[in-house]
C-alpha atoms as a PDB file:
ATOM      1  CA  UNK A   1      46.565 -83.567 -46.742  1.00  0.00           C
ATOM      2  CA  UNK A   2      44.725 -85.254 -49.749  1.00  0.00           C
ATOM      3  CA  UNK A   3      43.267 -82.891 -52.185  1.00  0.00           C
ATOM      4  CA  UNK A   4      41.171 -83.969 -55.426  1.00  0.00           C
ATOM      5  CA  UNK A   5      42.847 -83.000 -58.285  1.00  0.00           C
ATOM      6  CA  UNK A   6      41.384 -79.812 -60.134  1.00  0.00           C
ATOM      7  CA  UNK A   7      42.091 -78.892 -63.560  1.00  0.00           C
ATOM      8  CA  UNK A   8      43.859 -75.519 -62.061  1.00  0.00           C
ATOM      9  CA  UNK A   9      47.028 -77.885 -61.322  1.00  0.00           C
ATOM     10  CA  UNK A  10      47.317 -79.490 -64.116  1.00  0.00           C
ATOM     11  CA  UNK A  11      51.128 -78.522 -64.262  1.00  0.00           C
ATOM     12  CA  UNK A  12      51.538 -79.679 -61.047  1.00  0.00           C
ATOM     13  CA  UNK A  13      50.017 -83.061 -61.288  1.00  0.00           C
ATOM     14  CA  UNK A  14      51.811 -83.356 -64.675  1.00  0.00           C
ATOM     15  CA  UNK A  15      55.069 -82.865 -63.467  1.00  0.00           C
ATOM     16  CA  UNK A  16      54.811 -85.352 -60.819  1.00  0.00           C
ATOM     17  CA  UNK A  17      53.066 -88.036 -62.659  1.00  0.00           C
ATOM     18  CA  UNK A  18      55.897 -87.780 -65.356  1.00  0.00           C
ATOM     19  CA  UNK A  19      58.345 -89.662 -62.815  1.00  0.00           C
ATOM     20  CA  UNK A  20      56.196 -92.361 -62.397  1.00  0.00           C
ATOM     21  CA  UNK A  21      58.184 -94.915 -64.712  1.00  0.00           C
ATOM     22  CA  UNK A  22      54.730 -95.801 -67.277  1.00  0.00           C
ATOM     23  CA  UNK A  23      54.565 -91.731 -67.662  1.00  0.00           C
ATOM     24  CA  UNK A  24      57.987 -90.496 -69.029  1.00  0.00           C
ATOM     25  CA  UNK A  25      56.802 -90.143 -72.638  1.00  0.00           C
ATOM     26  CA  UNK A  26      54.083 -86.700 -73.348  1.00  0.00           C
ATOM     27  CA  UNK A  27      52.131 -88.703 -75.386  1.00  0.00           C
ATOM     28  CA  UNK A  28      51.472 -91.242 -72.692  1.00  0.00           C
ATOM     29  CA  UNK A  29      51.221 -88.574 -69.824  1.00  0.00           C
ATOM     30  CA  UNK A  30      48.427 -86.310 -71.731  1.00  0.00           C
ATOM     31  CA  UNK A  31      46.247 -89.928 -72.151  1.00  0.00           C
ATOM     32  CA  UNK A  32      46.795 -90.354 -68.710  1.00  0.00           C
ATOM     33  CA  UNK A  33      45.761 -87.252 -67.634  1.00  0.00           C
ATOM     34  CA  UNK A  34      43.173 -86.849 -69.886  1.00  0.00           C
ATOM     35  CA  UNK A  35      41.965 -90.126 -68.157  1.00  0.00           C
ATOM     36  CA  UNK A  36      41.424 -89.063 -64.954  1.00  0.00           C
ATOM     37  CA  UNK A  37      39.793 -85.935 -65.794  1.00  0.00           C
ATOM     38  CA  UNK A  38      37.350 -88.080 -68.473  1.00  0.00           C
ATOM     39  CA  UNK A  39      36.455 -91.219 -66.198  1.00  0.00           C
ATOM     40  CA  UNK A  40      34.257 -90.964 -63.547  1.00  0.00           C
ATOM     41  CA  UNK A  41      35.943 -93.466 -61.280  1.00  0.00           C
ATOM     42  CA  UNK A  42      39.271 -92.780 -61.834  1.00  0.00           C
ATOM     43  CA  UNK A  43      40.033 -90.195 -59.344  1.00  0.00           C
ATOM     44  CA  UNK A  44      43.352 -88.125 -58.991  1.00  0.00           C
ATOM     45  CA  UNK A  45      44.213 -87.051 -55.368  1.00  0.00           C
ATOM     46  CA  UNK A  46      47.594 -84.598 -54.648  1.00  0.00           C
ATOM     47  CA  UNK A  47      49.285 -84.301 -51.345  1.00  0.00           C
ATOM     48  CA  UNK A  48      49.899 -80.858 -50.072  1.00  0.00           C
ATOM     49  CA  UNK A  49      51.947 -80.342 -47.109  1.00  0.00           C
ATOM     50  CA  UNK A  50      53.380 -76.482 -47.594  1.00  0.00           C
ATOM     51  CA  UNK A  51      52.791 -76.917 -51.305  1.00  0.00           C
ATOM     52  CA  UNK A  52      52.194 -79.980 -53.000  1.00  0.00           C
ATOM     53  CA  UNK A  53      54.655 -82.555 -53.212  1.00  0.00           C
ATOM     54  CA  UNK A  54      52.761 -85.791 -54.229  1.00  0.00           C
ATOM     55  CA  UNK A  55      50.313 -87.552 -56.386  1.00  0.00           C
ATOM     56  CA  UNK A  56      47.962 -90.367 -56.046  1.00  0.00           C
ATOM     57  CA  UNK A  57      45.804 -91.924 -59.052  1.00  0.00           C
ATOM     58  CA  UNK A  58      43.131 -94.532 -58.273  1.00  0.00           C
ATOM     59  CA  UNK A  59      40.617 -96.185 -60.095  1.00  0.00           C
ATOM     60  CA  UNK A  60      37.406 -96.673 -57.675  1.00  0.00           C
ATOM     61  CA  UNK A  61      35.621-100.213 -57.583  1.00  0.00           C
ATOM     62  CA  UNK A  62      32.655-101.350 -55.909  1.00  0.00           C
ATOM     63  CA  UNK A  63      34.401-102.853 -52.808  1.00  0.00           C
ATOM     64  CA  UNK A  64      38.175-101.225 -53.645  1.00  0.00           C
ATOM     65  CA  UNK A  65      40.417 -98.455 -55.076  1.00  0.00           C
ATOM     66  CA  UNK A  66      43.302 -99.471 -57.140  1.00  0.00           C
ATOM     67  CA  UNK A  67      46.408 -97.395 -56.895  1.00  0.00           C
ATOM     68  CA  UNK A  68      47.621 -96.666 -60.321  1.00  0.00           C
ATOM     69  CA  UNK A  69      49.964 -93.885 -59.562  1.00  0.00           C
ATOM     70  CA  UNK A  70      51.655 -92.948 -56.611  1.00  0.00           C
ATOM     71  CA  UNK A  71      54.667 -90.359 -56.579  1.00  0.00           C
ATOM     72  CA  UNK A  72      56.792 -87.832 -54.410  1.00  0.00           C
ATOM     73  CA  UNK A  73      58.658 -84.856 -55.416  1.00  0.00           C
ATOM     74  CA  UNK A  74      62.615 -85.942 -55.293  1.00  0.00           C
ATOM     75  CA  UNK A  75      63.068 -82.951 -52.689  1.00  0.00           C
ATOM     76  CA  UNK A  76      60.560 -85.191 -50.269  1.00  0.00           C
ATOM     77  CA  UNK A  77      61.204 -88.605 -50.644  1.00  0.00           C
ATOM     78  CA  UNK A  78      62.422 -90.790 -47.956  1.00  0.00           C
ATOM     79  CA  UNK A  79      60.284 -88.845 -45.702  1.00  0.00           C
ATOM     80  CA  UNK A  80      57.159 -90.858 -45.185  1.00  0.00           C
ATOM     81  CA  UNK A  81      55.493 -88.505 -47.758  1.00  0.00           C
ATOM     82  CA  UNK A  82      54.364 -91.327 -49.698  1.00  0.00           C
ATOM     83  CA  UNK A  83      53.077 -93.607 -46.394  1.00  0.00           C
ATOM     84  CA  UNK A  84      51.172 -90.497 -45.665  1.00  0.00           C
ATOM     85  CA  UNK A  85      49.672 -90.121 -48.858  1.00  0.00           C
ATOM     86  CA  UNK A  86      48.481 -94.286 -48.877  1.00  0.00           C
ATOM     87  CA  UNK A  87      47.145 -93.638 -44.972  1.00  0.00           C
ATOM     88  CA  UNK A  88      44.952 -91.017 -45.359  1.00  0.00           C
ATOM     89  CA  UNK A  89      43.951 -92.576 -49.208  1.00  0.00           C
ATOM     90  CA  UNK A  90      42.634 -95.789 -46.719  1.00  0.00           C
ATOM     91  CA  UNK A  91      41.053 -93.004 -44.174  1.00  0.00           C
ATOM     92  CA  UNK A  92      39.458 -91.710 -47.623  1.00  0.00           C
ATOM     93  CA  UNK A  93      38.098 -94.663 -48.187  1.00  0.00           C
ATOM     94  CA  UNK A  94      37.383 -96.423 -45.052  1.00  0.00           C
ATOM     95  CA  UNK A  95      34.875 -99.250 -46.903  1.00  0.00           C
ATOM     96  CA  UNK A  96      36.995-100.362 -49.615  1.00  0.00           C
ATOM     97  CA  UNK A  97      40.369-102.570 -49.899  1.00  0.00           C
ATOM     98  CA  UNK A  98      42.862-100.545 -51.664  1.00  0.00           C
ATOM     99  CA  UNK A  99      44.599-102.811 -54.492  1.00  0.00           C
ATOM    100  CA  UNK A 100      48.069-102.502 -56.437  1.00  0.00           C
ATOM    101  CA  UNK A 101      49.278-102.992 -60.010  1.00  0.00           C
ATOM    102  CA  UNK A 102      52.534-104.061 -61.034  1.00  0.00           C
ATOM    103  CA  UNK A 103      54.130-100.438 -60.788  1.00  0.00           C
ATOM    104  CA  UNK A 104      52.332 -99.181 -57.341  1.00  0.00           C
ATOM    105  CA  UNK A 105      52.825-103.116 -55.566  1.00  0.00           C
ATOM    106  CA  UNK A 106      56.136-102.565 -54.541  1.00  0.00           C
ATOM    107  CA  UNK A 107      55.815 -99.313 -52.577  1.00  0.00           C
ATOM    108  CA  UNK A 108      52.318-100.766 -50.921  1.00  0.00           C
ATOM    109  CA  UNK A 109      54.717-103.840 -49.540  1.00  0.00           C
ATOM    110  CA  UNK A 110      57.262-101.290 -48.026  1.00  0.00           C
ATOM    111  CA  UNK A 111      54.594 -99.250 -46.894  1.00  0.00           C
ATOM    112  CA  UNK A 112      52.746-102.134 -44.703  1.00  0.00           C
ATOM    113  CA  UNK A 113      56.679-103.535 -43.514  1.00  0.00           C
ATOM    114  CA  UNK A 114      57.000 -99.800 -41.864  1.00  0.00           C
ATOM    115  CA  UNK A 115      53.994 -99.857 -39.964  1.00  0.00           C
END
């Protein structure tokens, strides 16, 4: 299940944003997070099955969402974790197109082959 991101897992959300490949460095990560907690229409989402296992960061549009981040814990992937996590993003926002960047594009095209 999709949860909005709170600053209570910070840790959490840091740790799996930092194997996204744009996050590795601290620097970079703390802008990142600060980001999402400073921008009104960037929006962080984690996945929680048992615990959480998965991160989502879009930027909301007018008509669309753009998926910045999307990652799994190691333990999880290969699972359909991450399919999960872009189905019920869509069901979270049934009006809007959900775009890609470079880094997220990839993982969108395997995601729509599978279904």
């Amino acid at each position: 299940m999709l949860i909005r991101y709170k600053k209570s897992f910070e840790k959490i959300a840091m740790g799996l944003m930092s194997f996204m490949p744009t996050e590795k460095e601290l620097k970079k990560l703390q802008q990142t997070m600060k980001a999402y907690e400073e921008n009104e229409n960037w929006q962080l989402f984690l996945w929680k099955q048992e615990d959480i296992i998965g991160i989502l960061g879009v930027v909301e549009e007018t008509d669309s969402v753009t998926l910045q981040h999307i990652s799994v814990s190691p333990s999880h992937r290969q699972q359909g974790c991450g399919k999960n996590m872009v189905k019920a993003l869509k069901e979270y926002y049934p009006t809007k197109s959900v775009k890609t960047t470079e880094y997220t594009t990839g993982f969108m095209e395997k995601c729509n082959q599978e279904q």
